[in-house]
Protein backbone atom coordinates (compact mmCIF):
# COMPACT_ATOMS: atom_id res chain seq x y z
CA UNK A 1 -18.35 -16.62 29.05
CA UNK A 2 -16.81 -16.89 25.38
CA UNK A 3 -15.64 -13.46 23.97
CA UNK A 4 -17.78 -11.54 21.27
CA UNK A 5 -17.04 -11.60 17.59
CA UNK A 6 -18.36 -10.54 14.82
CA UNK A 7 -20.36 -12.98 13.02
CA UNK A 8 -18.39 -14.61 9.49
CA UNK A 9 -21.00 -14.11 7.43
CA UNK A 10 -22.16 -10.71 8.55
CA UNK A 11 -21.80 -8.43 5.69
CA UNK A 12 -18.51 -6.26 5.19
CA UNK A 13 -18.66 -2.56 4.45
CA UNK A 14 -16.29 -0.10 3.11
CA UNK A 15 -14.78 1.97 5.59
CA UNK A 16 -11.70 3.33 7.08
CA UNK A 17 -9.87 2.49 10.90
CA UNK A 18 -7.75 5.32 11.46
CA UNK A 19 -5.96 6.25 14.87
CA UNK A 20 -2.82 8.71 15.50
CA UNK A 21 -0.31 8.64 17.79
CA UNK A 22 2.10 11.20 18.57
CA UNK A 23 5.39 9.30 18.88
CA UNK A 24 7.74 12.49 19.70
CA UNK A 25 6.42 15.69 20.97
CA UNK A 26 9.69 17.54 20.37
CA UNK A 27 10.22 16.87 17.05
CA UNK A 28 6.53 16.54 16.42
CA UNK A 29 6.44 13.10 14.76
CA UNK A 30 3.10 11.17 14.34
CA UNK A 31 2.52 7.80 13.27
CA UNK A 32 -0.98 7.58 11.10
CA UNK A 33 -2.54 3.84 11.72
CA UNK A 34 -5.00 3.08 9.43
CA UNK A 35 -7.19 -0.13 7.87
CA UNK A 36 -8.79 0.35 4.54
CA UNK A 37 -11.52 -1.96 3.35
CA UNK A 38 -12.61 -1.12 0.40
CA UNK A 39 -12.39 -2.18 -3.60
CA UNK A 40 -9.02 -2.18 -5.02
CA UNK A 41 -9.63 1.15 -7.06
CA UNK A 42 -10.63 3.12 -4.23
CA UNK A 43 -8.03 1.75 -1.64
CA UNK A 44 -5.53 3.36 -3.96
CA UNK A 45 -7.00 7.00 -4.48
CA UNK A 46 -7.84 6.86 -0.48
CA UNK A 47 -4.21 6.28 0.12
CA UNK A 48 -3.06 8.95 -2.96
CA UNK A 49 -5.17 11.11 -0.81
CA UNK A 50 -3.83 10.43 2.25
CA UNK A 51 -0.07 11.16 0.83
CA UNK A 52 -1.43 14.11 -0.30
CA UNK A 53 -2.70 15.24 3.10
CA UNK A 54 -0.44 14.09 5.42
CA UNK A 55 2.72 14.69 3.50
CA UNK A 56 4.24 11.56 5.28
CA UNK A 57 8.33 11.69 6.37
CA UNK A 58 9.19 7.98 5.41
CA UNK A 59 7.86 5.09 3.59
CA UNK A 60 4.26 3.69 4.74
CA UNK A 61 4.81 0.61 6.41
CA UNK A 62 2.33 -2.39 5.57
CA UNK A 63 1.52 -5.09 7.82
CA UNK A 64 -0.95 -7.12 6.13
CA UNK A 65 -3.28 -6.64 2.90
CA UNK A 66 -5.81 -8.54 1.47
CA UNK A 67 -9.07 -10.14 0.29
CA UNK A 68 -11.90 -9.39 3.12
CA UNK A 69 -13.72 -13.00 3.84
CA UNK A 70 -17.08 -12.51 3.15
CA UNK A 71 -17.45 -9.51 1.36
CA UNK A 72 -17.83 -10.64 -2.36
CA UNK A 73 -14.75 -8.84 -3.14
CA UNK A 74 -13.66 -6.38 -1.29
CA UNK A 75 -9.76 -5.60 -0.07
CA UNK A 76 -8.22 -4.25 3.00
CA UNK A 77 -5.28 -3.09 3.90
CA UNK A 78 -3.32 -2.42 7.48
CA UNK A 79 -0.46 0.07 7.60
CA UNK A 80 1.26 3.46 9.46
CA UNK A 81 2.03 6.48 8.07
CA UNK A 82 4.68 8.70 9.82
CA UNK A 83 4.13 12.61 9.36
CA UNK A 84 4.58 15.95 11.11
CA UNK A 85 0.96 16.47 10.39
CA UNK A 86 -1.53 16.25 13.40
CA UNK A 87 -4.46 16.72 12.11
CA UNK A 88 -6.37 15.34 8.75
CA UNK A 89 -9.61 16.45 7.49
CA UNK A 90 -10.99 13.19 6.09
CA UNK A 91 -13.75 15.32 4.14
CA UNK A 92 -11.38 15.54 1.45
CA UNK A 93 -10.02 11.78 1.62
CA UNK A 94 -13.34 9.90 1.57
CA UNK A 95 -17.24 10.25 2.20
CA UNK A 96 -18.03 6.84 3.57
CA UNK A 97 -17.98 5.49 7.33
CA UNK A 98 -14.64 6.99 9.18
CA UNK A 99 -13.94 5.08 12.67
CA UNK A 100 -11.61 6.16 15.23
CA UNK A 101 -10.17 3.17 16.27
CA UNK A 102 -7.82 3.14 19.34
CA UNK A 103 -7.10 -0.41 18.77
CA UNK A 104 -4.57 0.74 16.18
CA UNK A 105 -1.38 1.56 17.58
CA UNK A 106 2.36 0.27 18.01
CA UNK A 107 2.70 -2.80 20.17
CA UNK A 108 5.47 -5.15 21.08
CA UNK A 109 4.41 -7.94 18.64
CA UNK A 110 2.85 -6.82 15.22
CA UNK A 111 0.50 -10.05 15.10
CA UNK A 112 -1.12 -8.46 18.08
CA UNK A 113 -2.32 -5.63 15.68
CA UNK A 114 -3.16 -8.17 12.96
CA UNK A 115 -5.46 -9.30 15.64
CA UNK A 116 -7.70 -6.34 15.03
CA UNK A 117 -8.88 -7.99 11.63
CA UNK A 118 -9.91 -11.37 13.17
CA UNK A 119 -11.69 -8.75 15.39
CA UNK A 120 -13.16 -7.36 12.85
CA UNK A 121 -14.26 -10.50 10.97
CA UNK A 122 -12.18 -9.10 7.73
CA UNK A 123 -9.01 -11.95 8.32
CA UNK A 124 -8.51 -15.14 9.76
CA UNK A 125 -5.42 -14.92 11.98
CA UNK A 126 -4.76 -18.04 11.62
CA UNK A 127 -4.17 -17.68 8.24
CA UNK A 128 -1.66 -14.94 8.89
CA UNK A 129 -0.16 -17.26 11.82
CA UNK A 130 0.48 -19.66 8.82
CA UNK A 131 2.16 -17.23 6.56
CA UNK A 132 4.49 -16.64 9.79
CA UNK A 133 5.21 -20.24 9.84
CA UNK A 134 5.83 -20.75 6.55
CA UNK A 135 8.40 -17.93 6.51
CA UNK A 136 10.23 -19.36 9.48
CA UNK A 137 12.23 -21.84 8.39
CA UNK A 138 14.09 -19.19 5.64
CA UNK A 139 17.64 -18.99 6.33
CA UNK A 140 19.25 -15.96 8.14
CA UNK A 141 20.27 -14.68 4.72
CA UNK A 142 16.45 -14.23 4.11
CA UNK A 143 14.69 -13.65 7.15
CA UNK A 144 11.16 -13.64 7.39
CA UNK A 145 8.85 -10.47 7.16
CA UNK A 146 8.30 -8.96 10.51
CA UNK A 147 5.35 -7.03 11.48
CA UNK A 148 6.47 -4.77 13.82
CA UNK A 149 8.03 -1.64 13.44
């Protein structure tokens, strides 16, 4: 029996993945996962928010961003924030559809999480398994990106 997906031309919506995971108990460290899909715009003051809230201790680290297939338009984007902040009250970040999505944490191999948006019918990992390609033959001088963390 074939696995489930979501149907390609099923309609996107704007929402937000998010999952934490507490990645040091000691030194209370947790790393913020979240997907975006949304317009452009609104990706950017859900993220300002986010900053806001969570404060984070390092950089945000992206592993993929863009166009949704099928959605006339809409953008996504994949990444972790790092903070000392456990909890976030996403009534002040946005007012749409807010899943907790346990599918987004750290694993060994970062195109493992990208998986989640073929999941999702927002990506085509093949697509992203071409980008890796691509990038492969760069020299050592100029490695290629790498998605995990």
């Amino acid at each position: 029996m074939a696995k489930s997906r979501k149907i390609p031309n099923e309609k996107q919506e704007r929402r937000i993945h998010y999952n934490m995971v507490a990645e040091s108990p000691p030194e209370n460290v947790f790393s913020w996962y979240f997907l975006i899909i949304n317009e452009q715009r609104e990706i950017e003051r859900i993220t300002q928010r986010m900053y806001d809230a969570l404060k984070p201790t390092q950089d945000q680290i992206i592993f993929d961003k863009g166009n949704v297939e099928n959605s006339h338009g809409l953008k996504y984007i994949l990444f972790c924030l790092k903070s000392s902040v456990c909890n976030l009250d996403f009534s002040q970040i946005y007012n749409g559809r807010i899943i907790k999505d346990r599918k987004l944490y750290q694993r060994e191999s970062g195109a493992s999480l990208l998986n989640i948006l073929e999941q999702e019918g927002i990506s085509n990992l093949s697509r992203i398994h071409k980008i890796q390609e691509k990038d492969s033959y760069l020299s050592d001088d100029n490695p290629s990106p790498d998605y995990t963390m």
